[in-house]
Protein backbone atom coordinates (compact mmCIF):
# COMPACT_ATOMS: atom_id res chain seq x y z
CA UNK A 1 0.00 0.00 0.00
CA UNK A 2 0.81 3.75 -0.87
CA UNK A 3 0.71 6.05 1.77
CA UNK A 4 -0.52 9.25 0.80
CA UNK A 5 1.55 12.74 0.10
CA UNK A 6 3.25 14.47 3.66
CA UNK A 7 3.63 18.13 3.39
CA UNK A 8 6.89 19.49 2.92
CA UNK A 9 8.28 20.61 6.58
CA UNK A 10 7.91 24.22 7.49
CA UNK A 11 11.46 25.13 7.63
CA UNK A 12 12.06 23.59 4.20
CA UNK A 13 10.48 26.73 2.25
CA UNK A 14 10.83 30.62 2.15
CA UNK A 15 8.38 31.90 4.83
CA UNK A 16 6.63 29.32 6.58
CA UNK A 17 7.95 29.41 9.74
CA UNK A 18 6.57 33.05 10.05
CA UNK A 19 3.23 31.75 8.95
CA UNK A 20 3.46 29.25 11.39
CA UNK A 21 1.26 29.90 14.22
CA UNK A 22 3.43 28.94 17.05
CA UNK A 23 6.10 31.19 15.85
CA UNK A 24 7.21 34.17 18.17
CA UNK A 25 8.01 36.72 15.67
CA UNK A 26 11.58 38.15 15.15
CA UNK A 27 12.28 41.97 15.33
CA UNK A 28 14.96 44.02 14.46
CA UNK A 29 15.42 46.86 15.75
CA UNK A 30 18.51 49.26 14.38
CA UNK A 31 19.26 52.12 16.19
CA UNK A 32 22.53 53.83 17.33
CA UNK A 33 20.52 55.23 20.25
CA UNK A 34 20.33 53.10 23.45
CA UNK A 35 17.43 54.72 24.81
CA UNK A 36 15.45 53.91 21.37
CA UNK A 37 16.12 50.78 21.68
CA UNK A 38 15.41 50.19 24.96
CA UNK A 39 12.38 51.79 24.76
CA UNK A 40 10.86 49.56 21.42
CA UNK A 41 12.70 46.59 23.43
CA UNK A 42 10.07 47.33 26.21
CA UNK A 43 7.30 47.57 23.96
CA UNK A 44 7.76 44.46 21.76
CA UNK A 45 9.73 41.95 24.18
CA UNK A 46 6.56 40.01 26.18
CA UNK A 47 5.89 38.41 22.70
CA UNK A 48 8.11 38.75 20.04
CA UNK A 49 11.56 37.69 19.93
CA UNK A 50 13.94 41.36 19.94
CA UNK A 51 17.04 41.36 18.18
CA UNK A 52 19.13 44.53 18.63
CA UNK A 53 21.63 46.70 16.33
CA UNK A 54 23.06 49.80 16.51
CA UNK A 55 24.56 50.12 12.56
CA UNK A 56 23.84 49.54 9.32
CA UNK A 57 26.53 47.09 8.95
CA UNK A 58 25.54 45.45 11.58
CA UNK A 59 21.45 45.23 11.33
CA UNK A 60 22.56 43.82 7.03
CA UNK A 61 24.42 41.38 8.91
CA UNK A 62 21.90 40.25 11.36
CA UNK A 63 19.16 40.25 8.76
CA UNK A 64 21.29 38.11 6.48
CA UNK A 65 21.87 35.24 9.12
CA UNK A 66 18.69 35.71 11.37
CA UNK A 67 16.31 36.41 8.73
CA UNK A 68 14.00 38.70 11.07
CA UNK A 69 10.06 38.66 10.59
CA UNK A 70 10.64 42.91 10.42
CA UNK A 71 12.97 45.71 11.00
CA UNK A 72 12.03 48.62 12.84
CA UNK A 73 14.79 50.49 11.33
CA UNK A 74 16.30 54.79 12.44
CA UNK A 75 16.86 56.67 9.45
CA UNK A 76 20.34 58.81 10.78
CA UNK A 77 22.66 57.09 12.17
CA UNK A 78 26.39 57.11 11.42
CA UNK A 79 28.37 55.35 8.91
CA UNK A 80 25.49 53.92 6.93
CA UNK A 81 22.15 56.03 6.72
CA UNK A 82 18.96 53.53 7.10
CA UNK A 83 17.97 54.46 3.14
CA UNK A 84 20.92 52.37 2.65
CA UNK A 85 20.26 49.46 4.98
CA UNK A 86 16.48 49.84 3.35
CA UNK A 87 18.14 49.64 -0.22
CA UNK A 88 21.13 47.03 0.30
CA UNK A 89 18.17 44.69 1.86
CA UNK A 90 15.66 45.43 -0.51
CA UNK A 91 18.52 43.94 -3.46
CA UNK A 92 19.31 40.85 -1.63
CA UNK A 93 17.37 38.32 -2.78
CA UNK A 94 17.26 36.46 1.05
CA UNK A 95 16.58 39.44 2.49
CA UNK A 96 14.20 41.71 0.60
CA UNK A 97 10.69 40.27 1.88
CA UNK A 98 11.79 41.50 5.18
CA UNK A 99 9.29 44.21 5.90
CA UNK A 100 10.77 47.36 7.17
CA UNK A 101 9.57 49.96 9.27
CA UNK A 102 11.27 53.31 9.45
CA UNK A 103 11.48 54.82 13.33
CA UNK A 104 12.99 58.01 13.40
CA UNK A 105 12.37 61.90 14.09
CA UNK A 106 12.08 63.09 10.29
CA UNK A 107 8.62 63.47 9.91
CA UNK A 108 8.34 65.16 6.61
CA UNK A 109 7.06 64.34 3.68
CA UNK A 110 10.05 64.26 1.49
CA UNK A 111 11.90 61.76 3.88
CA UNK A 112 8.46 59.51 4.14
CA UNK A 113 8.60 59.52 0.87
CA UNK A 114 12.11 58.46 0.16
CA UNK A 115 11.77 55.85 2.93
CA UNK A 116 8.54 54.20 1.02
CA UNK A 117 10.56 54.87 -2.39
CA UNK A 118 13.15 52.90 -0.91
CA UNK A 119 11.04 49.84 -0.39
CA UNK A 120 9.81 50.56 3.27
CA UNK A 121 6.34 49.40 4.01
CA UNK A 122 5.67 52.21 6.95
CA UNK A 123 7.50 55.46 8.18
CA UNK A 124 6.65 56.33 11.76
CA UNK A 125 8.00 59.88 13.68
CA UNK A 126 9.69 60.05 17.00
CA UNK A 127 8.69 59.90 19.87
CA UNK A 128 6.64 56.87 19.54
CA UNK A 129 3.31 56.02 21.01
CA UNK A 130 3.80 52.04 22.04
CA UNK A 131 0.51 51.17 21.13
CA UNK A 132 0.66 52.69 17.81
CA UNK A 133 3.88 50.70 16.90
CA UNK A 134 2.32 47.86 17.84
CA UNK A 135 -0.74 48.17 16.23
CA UNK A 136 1.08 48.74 13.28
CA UNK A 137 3.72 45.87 13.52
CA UNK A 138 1.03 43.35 14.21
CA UNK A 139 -0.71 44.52 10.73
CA UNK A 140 2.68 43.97 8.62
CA UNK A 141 3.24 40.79 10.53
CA UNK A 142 0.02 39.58 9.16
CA UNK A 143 0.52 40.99 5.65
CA UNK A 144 3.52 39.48 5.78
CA UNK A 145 2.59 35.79 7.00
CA UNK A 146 -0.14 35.46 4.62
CA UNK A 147 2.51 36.71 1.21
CA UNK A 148 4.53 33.97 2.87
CA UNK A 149 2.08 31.38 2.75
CA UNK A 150 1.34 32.38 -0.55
CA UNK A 151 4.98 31.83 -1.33
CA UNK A 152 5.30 28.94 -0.21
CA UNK A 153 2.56 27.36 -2.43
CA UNK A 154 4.35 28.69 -5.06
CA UNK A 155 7.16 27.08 -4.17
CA UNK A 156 5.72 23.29 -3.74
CA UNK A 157 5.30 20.72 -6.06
CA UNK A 158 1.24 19.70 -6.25
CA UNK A 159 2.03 16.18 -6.45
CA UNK A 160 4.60 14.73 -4.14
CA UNK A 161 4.91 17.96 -1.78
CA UNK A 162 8.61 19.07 -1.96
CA UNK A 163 9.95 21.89 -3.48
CA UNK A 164 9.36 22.37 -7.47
CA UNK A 165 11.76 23.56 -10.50
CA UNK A 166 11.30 26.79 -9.94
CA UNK A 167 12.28 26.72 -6.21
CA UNK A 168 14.99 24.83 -7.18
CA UNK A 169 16.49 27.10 -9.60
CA UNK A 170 15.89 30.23 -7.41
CA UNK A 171 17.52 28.28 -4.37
CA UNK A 172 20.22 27.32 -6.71
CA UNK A 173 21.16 31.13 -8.00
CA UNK A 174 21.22 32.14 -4.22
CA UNK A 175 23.46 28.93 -3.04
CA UNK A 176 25.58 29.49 -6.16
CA UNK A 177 26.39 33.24 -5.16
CA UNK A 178 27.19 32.32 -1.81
CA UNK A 179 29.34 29.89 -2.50
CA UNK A 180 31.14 31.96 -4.57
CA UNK A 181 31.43 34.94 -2.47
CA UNK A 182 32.92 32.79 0.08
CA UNK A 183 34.47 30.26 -1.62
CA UNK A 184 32.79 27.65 0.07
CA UNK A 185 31.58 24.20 -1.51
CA UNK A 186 28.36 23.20 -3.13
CA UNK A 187 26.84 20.12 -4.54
CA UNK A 188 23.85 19.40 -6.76
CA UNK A 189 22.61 15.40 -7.20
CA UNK A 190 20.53 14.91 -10.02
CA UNK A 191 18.14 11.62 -9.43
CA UNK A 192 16.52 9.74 -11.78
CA UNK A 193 13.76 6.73 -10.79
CA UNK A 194 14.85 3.89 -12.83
CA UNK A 195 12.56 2.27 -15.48
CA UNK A 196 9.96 4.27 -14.12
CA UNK A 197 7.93 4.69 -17.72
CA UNK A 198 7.56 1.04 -17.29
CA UNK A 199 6.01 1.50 -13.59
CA UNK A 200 3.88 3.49 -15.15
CA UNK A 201 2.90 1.19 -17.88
CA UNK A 202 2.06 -1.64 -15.57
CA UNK A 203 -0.03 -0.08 -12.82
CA UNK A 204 -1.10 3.09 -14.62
CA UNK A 205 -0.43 6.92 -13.61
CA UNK A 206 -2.80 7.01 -10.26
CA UNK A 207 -0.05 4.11 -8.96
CA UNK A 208 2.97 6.04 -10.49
CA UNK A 209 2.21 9.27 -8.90
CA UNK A 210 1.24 7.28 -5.62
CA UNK A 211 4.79 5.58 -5.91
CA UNK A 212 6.39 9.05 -6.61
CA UNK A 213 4.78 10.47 -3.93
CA UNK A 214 6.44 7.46 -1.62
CA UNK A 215 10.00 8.04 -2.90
CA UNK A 216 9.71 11.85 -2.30
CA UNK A 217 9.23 10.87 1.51
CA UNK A 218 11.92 8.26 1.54
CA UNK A 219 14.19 10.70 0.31
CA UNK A 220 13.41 13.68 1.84
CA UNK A 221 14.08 11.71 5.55
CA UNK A 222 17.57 10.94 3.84
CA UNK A 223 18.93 14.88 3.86
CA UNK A 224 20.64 15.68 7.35
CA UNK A 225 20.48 19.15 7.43
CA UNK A 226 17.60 21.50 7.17
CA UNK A 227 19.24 23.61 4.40
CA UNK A 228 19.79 20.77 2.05
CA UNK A 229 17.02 21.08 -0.05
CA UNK A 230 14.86 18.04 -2.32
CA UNK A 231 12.86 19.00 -5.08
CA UNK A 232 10.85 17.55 -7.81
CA UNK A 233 13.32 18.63 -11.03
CA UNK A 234 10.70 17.18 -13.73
CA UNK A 235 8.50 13.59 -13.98
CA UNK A 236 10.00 11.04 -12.30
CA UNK A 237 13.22 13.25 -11.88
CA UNK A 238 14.28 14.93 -8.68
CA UNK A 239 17.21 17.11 -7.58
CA UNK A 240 18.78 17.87 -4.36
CA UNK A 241 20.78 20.98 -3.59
CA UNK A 242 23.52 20.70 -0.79
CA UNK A 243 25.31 23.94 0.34
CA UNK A 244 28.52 24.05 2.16
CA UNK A 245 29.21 20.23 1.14
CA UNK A 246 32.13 18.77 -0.04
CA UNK A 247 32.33 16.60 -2.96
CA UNK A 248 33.23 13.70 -0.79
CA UNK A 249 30.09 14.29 1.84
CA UNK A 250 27.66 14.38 -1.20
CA UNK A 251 28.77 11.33 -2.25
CA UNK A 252 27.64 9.77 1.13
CA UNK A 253 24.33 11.15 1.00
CA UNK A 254 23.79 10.16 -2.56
CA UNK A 255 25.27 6.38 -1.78
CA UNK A 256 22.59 6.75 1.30
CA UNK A 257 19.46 7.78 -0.57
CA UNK A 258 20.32 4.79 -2.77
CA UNK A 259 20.45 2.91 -0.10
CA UNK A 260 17.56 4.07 1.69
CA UNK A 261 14.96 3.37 -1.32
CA UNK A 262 15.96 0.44 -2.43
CA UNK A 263 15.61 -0.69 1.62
CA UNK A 264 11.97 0.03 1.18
CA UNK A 265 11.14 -2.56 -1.49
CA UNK A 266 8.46 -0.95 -3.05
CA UNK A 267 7.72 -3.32 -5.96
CA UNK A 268 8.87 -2.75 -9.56
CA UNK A 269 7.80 -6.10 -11.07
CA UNK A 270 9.18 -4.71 -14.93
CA UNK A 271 12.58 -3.16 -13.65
CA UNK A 272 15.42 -5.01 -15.26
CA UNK A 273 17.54 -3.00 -12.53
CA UNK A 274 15.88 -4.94 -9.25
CA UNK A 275 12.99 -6.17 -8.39
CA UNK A 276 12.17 -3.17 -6.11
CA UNK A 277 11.84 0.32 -6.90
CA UNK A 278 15.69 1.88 -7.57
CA UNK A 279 17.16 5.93 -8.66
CA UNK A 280 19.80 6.45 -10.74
CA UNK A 281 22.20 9.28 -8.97
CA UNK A 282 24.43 11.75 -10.41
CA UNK A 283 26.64 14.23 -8.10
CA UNK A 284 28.86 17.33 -8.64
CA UNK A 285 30.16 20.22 -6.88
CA UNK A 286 31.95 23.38 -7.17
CA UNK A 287 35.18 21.54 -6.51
CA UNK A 288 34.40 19.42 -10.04
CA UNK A 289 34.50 22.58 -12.56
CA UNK A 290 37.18 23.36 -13.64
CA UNK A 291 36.36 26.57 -15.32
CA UNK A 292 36.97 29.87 -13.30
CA UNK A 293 33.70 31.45 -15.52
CA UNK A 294 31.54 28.38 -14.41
CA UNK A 295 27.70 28.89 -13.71
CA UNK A 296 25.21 27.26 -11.82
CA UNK A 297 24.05 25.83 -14.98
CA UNK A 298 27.33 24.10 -15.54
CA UNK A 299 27.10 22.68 -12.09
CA UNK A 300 23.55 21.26 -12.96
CA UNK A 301 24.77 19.98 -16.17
CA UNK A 302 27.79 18.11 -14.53
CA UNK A 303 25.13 16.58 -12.23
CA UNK A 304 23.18 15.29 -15.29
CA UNK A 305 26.10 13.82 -17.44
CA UNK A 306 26.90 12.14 -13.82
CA UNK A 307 23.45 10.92 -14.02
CA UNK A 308 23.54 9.85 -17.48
CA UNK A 309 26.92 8.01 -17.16
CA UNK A 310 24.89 6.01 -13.89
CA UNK A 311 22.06 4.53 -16.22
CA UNK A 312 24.64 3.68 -18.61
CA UNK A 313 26.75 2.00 -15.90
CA UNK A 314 23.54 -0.20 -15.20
CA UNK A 315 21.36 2.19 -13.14
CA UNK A 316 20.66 1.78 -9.45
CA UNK A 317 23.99 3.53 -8.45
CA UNK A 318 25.72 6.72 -7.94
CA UNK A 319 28.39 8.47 -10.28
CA UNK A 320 30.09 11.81 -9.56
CA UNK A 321 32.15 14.45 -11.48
CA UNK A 322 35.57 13.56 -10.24
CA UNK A 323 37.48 16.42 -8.16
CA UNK A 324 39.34 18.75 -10.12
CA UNK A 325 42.55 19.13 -8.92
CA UNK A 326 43.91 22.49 -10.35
């Protein structure tokens, strides 16, 4: 018997841990005043989670690895002006469905203005009235938790409830820059189901998608880390993304997700691979291109020619790009 599709866990896709109803919200609130802070600390700390900066630098950084809910942000402040912080955010692609708040004692209309030019969703003068802020807070929370959930449909594949192509590719181009900027490691696996048209063939397309949505599970459960990330690439295809993995760990998990389906013997009657359902698995990295002008694309196409040279090599096995070595 098939069990039936699992939804994708929160934490796998962009936003739904601030849709999530148990979720304290984040703030972050940038300020190079100590009294500000202290007083929107006192207004928003009973039940929201406060994170504190006190420069630009320093609020890009904490968005970047915190990923607050919203940023109650000052306008002056020295070094790097908050239409900055607003703009630098507002270009990164992790960071620019932050909502952002401007605090600060400008009230007219030409800095509102530039504020909501620069992608602000609110502009409110000094001094503050607590309830006010709140008020408003709690209404871009909201507007915010329901374009998450939004996104996140967007972002899942209606049949086997992982992430789809397009997630994949817009994960991908994020990973890919970050990698680069850092020079850290990335891997892609490419995984194909083996002799799946014959499945198909056999038991019809209500069993195959039943199946498909069986070996999504299977090898979702295989990834270790939250940030690795499955999706469904095309038909019986999937892909995984793995950032800040070595050639030599992605091997593992491929070898493992191998391992993993064919442990659950899910019948394939017409494979000429086993006599349980099998995938086909090929892996890259960063560390296999050789080119310095490589893309994100070559990295995927490694992945496939690794993929390809697997069902040649019999399917039901793993093949990766070998390291380059300089």
């Amino acid at each position: 018997m098939i069990d039936p599709p699992v939804p994708a866990p929160a934490a796998a896709l962009p936003g739904a841990e601030a849709a999530h109803s148990s979720h304290r919200p984040r703030l972050l609130v940038v300020d190079d005043q100590p009294l500000n802070i202290q007083t929107l600390y006192q207004a928003f700390s009973a039940d929201h989670q406060v994170f504190m900066a006190t420069g630009g630098e320093q609020a890009l950084a904490l968005c970047v690895n915190l990923k607050p809910d919203l940023v109650l942000l000052d306008v002056m402040m020295p070094g790097m002006d908050g239409f900055e912080v607003c703009r630098r955010l507002k270009t990164d692609p992790d960071c620019r469905e932050i909502p952002i708040i401007f605090v600060t004692a400008h009230d007219d209309a030409e800095a509102e203005t530039r504020g909501l030019d620069a992608g602000a969703v609110d502009f409110i003068s000094k001094p503050i009235n607590p309830a006010v802020v709140r008020a408003r807070v709690r209404t871009h929370l909201t507007l915010k938790a329901q374009a998450d959930l939004l996104r996140q449909w967007v972002y899942i594949d209606g049949l086997t409830g992982v992430g789809n192509r397009r997630y994949f590719d817009e994960r991908l181009a994020s990973e890919w820059g970050r990698a680069r900027r850092g020079s850290r490691p990335l891997c892609v696996l490419m995984i194909d189901v083996d002799r799946f048209k014959r499945y198909n063939d056999r038991h019809g397309h209500q069993a195959g998608d039943a199946c498909l949505r069986q070996i999504a599970v299977t090898l979702r459960e295989g990834l270790r880390r939250p940030a690795d990330l499955l999706a469904r690439y095309g038909g019986e295809e999937f892909a995984c993304l793995l950032p800040e993995t070595e050639l030599a760990g992605a091997i593992i998990v491929a070898n493992d997700l191998e391992r993993r389906l064919r442990s659950k013997a899910f019948p394939h009657q017409d494979s000429d691979v086993a006599p349980v359902t099998t995938i086909s698995v090929g892996v890259a990295g960063t560390q296999s291109l050789s080119a310095t002008g490589a893309t994100a694309a070559d990295l995927v196409a490694e992945a496939d020619r690794q993929l390809y040279a697997a069902k040649q090599a019999g399917r039901g096995r793993v093949c990766a790009a070998p390291q380059f070595a300089g």
